[in-house]
N, C-alpha and C. Protein backbone atom coordinates (compact mmCIF):
# COMPACT_ATOMS: atom_id res chain seq x y z
N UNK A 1 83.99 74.22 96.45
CA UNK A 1 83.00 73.25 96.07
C UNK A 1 83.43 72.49 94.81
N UNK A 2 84.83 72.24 95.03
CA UNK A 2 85.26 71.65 93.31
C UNK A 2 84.49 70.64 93.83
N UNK A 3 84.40 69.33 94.48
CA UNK A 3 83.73 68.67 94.61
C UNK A 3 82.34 68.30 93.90
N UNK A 4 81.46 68.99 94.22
CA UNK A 4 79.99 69.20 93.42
C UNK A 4 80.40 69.57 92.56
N UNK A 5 81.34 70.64 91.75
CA UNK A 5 81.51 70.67 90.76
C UNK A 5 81.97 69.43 89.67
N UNK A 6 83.22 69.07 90.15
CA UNK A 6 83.39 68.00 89.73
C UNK A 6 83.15 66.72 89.64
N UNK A 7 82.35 66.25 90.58
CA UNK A 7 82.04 65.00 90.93
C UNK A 7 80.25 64.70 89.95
N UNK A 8 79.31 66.26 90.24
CA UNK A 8 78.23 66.03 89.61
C UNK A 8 78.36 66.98 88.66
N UNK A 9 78.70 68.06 88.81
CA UNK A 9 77.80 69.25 87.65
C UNK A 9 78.46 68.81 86.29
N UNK A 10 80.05 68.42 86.24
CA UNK A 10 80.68 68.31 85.02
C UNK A 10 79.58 66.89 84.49
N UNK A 11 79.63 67.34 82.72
CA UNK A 11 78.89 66.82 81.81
C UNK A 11 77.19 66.51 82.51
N UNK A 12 77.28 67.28 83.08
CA UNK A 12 75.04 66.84 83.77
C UNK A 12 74.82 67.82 82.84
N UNK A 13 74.08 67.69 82.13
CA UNK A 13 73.00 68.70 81.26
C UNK A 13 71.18 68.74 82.03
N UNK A 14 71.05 69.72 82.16
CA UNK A 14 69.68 69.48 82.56
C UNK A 14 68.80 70.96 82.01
N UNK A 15 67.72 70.58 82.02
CA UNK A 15 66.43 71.85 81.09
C UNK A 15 65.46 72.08 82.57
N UNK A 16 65.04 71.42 83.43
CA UNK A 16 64.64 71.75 84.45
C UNK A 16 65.19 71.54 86.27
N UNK A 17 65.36 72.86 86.69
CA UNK A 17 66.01 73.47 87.73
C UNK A 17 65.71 72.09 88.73
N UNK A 18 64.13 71.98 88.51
CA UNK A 18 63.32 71.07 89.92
C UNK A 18 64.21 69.56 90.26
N UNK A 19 64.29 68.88 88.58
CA UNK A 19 64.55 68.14 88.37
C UNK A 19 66.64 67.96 88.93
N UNK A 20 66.90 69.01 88.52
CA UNK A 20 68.38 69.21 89.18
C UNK A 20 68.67 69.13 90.36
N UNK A 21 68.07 69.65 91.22
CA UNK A 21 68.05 69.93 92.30
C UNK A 21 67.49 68.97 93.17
N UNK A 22 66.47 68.01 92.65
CA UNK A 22 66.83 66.87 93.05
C UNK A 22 68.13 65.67 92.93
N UNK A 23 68.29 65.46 91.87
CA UNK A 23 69.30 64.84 91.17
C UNK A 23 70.56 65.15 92.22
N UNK A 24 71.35 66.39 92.52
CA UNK A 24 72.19 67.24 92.94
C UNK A 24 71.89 66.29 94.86
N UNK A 25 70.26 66.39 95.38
CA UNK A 25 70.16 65.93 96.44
C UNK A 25 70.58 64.35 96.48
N UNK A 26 70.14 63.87 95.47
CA UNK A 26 70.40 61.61 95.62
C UNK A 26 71.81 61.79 95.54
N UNK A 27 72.59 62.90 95.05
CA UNK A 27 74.24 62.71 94.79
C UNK A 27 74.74 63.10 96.47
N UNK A 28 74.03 63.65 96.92
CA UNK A 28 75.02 64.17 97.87
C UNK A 28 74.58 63.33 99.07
N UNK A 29 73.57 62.89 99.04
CA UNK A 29 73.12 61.81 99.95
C UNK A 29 74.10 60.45 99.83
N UNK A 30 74.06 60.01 98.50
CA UNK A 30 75.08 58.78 98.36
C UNK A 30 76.12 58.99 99.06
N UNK A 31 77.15 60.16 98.14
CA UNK A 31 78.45 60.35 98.78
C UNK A 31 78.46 60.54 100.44
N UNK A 32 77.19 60.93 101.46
CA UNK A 32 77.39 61.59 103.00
C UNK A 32 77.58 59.78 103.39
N UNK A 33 77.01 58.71 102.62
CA UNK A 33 76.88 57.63 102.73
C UNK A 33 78.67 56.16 102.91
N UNK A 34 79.25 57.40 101.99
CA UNK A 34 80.80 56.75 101.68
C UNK A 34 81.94 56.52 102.75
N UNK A 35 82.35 55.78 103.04
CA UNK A 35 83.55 55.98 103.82
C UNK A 35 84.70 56.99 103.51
N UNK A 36 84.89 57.92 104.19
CA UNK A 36 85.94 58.71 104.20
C UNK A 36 87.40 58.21 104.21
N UNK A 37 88.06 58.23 103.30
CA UNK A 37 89.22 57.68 103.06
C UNK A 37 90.58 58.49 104.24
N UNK A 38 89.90 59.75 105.04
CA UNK A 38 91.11 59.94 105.85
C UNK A 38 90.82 59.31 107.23
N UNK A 39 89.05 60.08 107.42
CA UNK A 39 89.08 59.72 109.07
C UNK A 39 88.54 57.97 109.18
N UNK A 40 88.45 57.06 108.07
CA UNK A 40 87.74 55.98 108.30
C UNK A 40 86.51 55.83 108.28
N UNK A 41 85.80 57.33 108.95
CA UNK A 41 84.45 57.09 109.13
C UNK A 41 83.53 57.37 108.06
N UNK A 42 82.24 56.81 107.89
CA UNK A 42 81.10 57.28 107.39
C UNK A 42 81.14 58.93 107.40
N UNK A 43 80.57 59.98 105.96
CA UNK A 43 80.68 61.16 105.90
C UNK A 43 79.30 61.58 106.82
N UNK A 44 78.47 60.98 106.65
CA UNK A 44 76.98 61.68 107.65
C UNK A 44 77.06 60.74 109.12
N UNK A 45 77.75 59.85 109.48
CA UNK A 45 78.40 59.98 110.83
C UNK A 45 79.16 61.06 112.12
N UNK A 46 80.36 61.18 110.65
CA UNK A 46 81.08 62.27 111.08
C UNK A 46 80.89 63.65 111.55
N UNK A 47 79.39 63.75 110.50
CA UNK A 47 78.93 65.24 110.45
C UNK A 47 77.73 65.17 111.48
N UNK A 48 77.73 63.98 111.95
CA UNK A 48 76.19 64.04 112.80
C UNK A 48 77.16 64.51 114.69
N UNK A 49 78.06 64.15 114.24
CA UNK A 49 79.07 64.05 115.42
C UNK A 49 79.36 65.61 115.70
N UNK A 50 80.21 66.01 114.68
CA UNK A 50 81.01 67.60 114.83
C UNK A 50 79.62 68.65 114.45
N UNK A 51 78.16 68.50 114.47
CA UNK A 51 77.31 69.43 113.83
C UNK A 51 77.60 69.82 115.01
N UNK A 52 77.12 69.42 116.46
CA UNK A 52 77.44 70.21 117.64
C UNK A 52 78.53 71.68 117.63
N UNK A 53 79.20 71.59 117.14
CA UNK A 53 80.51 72.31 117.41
C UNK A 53 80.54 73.65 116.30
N UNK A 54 79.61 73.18 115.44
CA UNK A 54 79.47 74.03 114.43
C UNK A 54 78.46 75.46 114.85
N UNK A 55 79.28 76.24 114.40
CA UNK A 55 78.53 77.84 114.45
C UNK A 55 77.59 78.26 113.85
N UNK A 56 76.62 79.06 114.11
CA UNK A 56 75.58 79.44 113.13
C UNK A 56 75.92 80.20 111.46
N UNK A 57 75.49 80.21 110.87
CA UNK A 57 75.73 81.06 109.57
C UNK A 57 75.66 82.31 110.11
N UNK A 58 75.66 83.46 109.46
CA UNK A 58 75.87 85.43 109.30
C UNK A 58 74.57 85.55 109.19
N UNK A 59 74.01 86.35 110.33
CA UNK A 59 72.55 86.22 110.03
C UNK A 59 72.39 87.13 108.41
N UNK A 60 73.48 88.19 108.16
CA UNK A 60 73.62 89.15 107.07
C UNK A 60 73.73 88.36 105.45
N UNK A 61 72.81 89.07 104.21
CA UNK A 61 72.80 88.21 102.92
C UNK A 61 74.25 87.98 103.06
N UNK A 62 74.30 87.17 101.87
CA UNK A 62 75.98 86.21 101.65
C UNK A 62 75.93 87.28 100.34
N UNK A 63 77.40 87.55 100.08
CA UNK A 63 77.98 87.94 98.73
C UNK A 63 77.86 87.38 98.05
N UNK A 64 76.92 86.89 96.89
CA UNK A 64 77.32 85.85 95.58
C UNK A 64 77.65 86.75 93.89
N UNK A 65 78.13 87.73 94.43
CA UNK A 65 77.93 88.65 92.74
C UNK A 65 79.43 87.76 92.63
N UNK A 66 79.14 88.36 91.17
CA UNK A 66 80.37 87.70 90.31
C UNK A 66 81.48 88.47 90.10
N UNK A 67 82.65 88.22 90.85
CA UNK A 67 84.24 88.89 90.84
C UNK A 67 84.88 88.75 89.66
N UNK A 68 84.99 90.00 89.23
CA UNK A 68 86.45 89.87 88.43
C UNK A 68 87.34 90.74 88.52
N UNK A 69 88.32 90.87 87.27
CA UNK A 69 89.78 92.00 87.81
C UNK A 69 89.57 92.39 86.48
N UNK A 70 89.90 93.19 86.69
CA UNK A 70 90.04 94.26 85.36
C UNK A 70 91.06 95.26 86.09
N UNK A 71 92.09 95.91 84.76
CA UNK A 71 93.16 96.72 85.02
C UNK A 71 92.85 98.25 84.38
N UNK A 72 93.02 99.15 85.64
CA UNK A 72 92.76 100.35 85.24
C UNK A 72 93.40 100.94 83.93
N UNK A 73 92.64 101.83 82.96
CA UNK A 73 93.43 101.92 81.83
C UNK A 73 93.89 104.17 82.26
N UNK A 74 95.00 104.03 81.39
CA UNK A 74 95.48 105.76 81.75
C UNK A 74 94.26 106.70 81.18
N UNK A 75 93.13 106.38 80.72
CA UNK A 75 92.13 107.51 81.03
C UNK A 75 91.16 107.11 82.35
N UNK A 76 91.29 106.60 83.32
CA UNK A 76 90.42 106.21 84.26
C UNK A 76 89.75 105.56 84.19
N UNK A 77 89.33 104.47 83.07
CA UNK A 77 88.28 103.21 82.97
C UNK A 77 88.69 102.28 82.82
N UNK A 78 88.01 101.11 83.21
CA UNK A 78 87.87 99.97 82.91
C UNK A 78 86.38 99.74 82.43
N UNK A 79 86.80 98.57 81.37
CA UNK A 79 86.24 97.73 80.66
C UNK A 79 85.40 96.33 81.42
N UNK A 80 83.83 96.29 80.80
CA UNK A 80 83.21 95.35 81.34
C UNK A 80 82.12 95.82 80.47
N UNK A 81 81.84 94.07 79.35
CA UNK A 81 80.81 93.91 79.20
C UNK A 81 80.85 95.01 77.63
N UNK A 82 81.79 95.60 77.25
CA UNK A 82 81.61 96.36 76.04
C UNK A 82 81.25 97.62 76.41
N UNK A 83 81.35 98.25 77.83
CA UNK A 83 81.27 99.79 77.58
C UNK A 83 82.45 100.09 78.91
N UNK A 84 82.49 101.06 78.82
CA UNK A 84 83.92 101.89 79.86
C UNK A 84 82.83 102.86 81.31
N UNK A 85 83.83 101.79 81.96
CA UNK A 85 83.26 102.63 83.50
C UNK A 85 84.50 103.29 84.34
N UNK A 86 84.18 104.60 84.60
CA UNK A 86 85.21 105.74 84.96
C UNK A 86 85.18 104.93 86.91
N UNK A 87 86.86 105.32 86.63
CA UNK A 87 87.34 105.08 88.27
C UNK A 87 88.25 106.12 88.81
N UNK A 88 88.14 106.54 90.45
CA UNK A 88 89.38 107.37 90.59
C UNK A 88 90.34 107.40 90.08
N UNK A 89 90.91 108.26 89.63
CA UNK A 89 92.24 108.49 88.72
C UNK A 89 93.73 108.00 89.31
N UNK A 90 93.34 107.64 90.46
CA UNK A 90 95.26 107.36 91.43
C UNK A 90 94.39 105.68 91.46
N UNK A 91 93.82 105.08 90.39
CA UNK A 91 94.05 103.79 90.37
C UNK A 91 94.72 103.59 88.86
N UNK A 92 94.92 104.48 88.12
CA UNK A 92 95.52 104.36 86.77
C UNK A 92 96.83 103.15 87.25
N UNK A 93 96.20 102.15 85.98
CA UNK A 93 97.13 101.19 86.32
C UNK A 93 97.54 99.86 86.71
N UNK A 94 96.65 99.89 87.86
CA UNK A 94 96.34 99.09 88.94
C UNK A 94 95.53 98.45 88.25
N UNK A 95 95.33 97.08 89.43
CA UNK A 95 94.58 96.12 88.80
C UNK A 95 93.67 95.75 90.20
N UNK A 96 92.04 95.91 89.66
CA UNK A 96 91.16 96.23 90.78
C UNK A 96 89.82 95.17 90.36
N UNK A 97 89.07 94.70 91.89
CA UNK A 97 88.16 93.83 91.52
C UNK A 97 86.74 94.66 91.25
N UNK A 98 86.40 94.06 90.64
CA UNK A 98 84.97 94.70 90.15
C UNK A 98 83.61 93.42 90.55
N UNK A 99 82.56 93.49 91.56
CA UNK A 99 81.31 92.89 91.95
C UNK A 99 80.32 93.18 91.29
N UNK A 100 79.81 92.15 90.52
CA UNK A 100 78.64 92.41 89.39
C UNK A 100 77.21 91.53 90.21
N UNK A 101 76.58 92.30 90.20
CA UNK A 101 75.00 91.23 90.57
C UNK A 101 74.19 92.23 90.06
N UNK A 102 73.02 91.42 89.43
CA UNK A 102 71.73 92.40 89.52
C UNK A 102 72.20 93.57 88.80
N UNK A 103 72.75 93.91 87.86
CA UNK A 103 72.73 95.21 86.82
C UNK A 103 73.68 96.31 87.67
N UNK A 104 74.23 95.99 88.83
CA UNK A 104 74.96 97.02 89.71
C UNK A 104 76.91 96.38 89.71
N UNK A 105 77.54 97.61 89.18
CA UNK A 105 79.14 97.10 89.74
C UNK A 105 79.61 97.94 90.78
N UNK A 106 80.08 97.21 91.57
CA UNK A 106 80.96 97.63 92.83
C UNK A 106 82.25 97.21 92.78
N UNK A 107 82.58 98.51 92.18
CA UNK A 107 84.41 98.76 92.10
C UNK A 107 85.48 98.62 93.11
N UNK A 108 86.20 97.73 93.67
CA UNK A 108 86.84 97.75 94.89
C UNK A 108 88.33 97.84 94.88
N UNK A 109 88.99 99.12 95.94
CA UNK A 109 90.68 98.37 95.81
C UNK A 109 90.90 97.98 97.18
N UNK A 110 90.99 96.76 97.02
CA UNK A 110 91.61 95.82 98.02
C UNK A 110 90.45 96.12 98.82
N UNK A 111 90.06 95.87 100.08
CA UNK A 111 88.45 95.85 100.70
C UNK A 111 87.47 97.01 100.77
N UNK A 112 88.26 98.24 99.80
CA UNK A 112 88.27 99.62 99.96
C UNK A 112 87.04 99.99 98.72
N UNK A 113 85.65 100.14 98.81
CA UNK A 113 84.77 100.43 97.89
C UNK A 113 85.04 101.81 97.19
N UNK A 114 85.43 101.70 95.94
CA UNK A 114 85.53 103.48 94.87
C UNK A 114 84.60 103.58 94.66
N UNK A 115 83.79 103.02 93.44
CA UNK A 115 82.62 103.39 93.24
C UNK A 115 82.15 102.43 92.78
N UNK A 116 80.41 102.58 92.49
CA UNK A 116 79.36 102.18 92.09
C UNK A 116 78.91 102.88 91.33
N UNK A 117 78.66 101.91 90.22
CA UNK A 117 78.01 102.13 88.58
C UNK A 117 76.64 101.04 88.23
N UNK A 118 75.51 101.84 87.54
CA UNK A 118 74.59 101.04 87.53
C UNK A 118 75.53 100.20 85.73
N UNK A 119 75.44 99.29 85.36
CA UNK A 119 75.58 98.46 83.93
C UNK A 119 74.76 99.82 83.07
N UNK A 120 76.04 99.42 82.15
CA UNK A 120 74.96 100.85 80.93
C UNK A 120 74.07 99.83 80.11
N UNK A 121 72.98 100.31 80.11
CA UNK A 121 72.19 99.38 78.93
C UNK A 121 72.43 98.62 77.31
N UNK A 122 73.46 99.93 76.99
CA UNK A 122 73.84 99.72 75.74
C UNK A 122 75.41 99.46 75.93
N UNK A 123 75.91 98.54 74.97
CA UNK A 123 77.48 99.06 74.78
C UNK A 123 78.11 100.13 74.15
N UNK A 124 79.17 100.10 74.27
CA UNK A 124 79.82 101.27 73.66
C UNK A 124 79.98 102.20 74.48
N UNK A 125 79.14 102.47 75.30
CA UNK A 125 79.35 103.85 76.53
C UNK A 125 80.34 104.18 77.73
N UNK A 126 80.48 105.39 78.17
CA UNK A 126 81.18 105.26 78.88
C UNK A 126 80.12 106.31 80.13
N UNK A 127 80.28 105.54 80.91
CA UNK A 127 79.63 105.46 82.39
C UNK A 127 80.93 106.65 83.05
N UNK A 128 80.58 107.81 83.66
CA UNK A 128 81.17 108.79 84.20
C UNK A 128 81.30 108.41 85.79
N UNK A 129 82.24 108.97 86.25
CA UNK A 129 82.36 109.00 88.11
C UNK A 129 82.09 110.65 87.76
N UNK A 130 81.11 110.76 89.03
CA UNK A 130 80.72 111.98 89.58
C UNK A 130 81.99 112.59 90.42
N UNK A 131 82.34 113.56 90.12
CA UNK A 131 83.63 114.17 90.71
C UNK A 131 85.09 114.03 90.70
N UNK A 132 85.14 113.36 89.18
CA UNK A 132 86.59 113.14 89.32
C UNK A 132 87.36 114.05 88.29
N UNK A 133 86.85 114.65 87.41
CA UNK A 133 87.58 116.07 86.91
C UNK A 133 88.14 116.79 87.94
N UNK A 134 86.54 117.40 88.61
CA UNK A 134 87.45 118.22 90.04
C UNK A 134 88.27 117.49 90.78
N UNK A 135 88.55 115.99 91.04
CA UNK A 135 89.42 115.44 91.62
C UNK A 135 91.35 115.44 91.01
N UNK A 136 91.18 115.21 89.61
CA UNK A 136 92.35 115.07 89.16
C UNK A 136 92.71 117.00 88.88
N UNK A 137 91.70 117.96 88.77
CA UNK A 137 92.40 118.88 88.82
C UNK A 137 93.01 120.08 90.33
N UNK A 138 92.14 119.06 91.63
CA UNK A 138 92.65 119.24 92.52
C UNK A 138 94.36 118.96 93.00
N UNK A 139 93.94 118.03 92.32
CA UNK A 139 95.45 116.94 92.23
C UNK A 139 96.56 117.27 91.78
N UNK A 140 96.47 117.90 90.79
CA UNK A 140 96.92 118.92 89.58
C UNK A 140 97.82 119.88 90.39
N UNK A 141 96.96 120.74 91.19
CA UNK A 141 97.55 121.66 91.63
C UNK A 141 97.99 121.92 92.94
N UNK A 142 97.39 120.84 93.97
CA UNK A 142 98.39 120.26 95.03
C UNK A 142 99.76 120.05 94.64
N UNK A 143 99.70 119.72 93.47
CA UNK A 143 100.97 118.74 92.97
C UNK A 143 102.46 120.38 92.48
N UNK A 144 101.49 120.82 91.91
CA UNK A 144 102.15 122.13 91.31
C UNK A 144 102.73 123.21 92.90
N UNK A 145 102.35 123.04 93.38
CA UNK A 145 102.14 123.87 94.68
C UNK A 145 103.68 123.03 95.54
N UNK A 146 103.09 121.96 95.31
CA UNK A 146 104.07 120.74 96.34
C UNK A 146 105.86 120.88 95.91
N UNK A 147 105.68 120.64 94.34
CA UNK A 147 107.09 120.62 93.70
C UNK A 147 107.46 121.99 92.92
N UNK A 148 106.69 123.19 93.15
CA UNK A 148 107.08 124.16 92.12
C UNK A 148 107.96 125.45 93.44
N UNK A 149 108.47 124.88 95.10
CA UNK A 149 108.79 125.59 95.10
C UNK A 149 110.18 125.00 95.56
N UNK A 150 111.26 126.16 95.80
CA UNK A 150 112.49 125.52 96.15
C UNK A 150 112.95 124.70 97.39
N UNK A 151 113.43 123.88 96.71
CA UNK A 151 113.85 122.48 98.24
C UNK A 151 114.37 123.38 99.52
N UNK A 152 114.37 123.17 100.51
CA UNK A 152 113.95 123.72 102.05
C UNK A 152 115.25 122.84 102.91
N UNK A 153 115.79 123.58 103.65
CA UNK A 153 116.66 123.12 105.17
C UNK A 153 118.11 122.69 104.24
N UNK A 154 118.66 121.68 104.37
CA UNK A 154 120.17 121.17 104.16
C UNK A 154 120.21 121.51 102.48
N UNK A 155 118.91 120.63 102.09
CA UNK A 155 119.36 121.49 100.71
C UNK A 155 119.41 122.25 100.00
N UNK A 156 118.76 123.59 100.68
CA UNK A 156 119.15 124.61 100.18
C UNK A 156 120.61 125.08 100.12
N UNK A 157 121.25 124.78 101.81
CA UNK A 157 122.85 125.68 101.40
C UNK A 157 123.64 124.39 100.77
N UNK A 158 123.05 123.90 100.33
CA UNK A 158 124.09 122.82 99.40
C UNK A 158 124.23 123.53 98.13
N UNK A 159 123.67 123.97 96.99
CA UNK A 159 123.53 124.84 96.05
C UNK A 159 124.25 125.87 96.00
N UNK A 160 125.38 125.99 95.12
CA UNK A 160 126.07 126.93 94.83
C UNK A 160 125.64 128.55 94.08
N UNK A 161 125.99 129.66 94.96
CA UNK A 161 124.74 130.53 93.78
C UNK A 161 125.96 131.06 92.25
N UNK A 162 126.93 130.76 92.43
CA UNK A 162 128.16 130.62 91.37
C UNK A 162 127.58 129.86 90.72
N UNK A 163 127.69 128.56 90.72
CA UNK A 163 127.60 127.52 90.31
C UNK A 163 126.64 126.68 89.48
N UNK A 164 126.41 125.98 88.14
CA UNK A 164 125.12 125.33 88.18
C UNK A 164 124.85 124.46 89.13
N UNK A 165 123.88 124.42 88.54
CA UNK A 165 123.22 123.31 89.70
C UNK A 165 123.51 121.92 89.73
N UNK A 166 124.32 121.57 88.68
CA UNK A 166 124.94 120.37 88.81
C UNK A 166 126.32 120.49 88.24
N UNK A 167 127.17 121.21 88.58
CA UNK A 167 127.88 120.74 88.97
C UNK A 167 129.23 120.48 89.88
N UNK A 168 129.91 119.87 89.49
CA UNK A 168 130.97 118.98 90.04
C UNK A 168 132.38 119.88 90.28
N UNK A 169 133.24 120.04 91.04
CA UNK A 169 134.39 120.84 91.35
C UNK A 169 135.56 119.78 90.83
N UNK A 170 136.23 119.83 90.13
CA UNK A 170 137.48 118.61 89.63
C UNK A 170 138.96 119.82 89.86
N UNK A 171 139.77 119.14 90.57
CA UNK A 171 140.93 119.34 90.74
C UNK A 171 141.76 119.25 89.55
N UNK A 172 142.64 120.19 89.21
CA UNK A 172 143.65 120.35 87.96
C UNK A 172 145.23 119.91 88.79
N UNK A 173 145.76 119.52 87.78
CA UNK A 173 147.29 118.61 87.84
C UNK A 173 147.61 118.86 86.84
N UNK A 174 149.39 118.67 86.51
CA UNK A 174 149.88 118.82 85.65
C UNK A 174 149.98 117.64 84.34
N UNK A 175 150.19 117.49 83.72
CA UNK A 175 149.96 115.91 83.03
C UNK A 175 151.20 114.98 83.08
N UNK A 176 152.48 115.94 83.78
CA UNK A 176 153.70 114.96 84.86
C UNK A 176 153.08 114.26 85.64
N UNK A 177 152.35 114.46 86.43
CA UNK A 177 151.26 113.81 87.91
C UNK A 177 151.26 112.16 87.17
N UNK A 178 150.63 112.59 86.37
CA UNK A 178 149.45 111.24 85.90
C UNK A 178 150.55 110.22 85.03
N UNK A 179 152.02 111.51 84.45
CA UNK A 179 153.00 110.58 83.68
C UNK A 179 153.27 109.34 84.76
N UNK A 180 153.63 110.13 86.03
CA UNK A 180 154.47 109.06 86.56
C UNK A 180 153.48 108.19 87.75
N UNK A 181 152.50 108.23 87.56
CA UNK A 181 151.43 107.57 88.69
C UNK A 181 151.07 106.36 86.66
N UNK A 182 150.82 106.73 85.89
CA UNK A 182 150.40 105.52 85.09
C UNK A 182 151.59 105.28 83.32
N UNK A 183 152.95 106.01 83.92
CA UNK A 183 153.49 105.67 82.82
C UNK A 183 153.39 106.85 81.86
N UNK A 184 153.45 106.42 79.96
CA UNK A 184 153.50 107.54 79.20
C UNK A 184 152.39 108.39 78.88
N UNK A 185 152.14 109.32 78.99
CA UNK A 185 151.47 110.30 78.58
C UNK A 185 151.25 111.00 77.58
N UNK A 186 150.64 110.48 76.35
CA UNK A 186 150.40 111.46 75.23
C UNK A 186 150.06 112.80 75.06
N UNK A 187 150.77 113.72 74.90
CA UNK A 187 150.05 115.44 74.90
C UNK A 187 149.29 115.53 73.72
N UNK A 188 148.58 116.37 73.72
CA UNK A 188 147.77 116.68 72.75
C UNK A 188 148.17 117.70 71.67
């Protein structure tokens, strides 16, 4: 809608809604009035023509809350509005949209809803997720479980039980070898 934006709302000041909203109607009436500079035609011609073809709206409300991004911080919150709202912990990092309407945020990654937080009244606070201690210390110890035991199939008999674990077998030569493959040889 840059259009309405730009064409009326920039520099309109107005104190009553009624009065706008008319104003907003004589603008958009003029312009349906204009010749269209691509198809030639009149704009409320055109539209009296293709309304046929046009689909109904979602009978379902429309989304109008207000999007933004905010980036997860390494204790699990993001910031909005002057207080800290807790998010799953495997978004540390990431950068996630947050839906504000009506005193309610709806935390999203990618079309995927985390959670919902009512707005804290006051600033300064920090707004908790229900279950995410037990989440990150589940996590914790999946994790401990996953990597604390020894690697399995090919790489096990790769591992020398002589040997450290890293390393390397190097072949010995005499320091004649290397005289006459690169010339003089300093001894030590």
């Amino acid at each position: 809608m840059d259009f309405i934006r730009e064409g009326f709302w920039r520099g309109y000041g107005f104190t009553d809604p009624d009065a706008a909203n008319r104003d907003l109607g004589a603008f958009l009436e003029e312009k349906a009035q204009r010749i269209h500079g691509t198809t030639g035609e009149r704009v409320c011609d055109r539209f009296q023509a293709e309304q046929a073809f046009l689909l109904p709206l979602p009978r379902g409300r429309c989304d109008v809350s207000e999007r933004l991004y905010r980036k997860v911080h390494k204790d699990c919150t993001l910031s909005f509005e002057g207080s800290r709202y807790q998010v799953p912990h495997t978004l540390v990092g990431q950068r996630i949209l947050i839906r504000f309407q009506e005193g309610v945020l709806r935390i999203f990654d990618g079309d995927r809803l985390v959670a919902t937080h009512l707005q804290s009244p006051q600033k300064g606070r920090l707004v908790a997720l229900p279950g995410l201690r037990e989440a990150i210390l589940a996590d914790r110890e999946m994790n401990a479980r996953k990597y604390a035991s020894p690697p399995k199939g090919k790489a096990k008999a790769t591992l020398s039980p002589h040997l450290g674990r890293y390393a390397v077998e190097v072949q010995r030569r005499p320091l004649s070898v290397y005289g006459r493959i690169g010339g003089e040889v300093a001894h030590a």
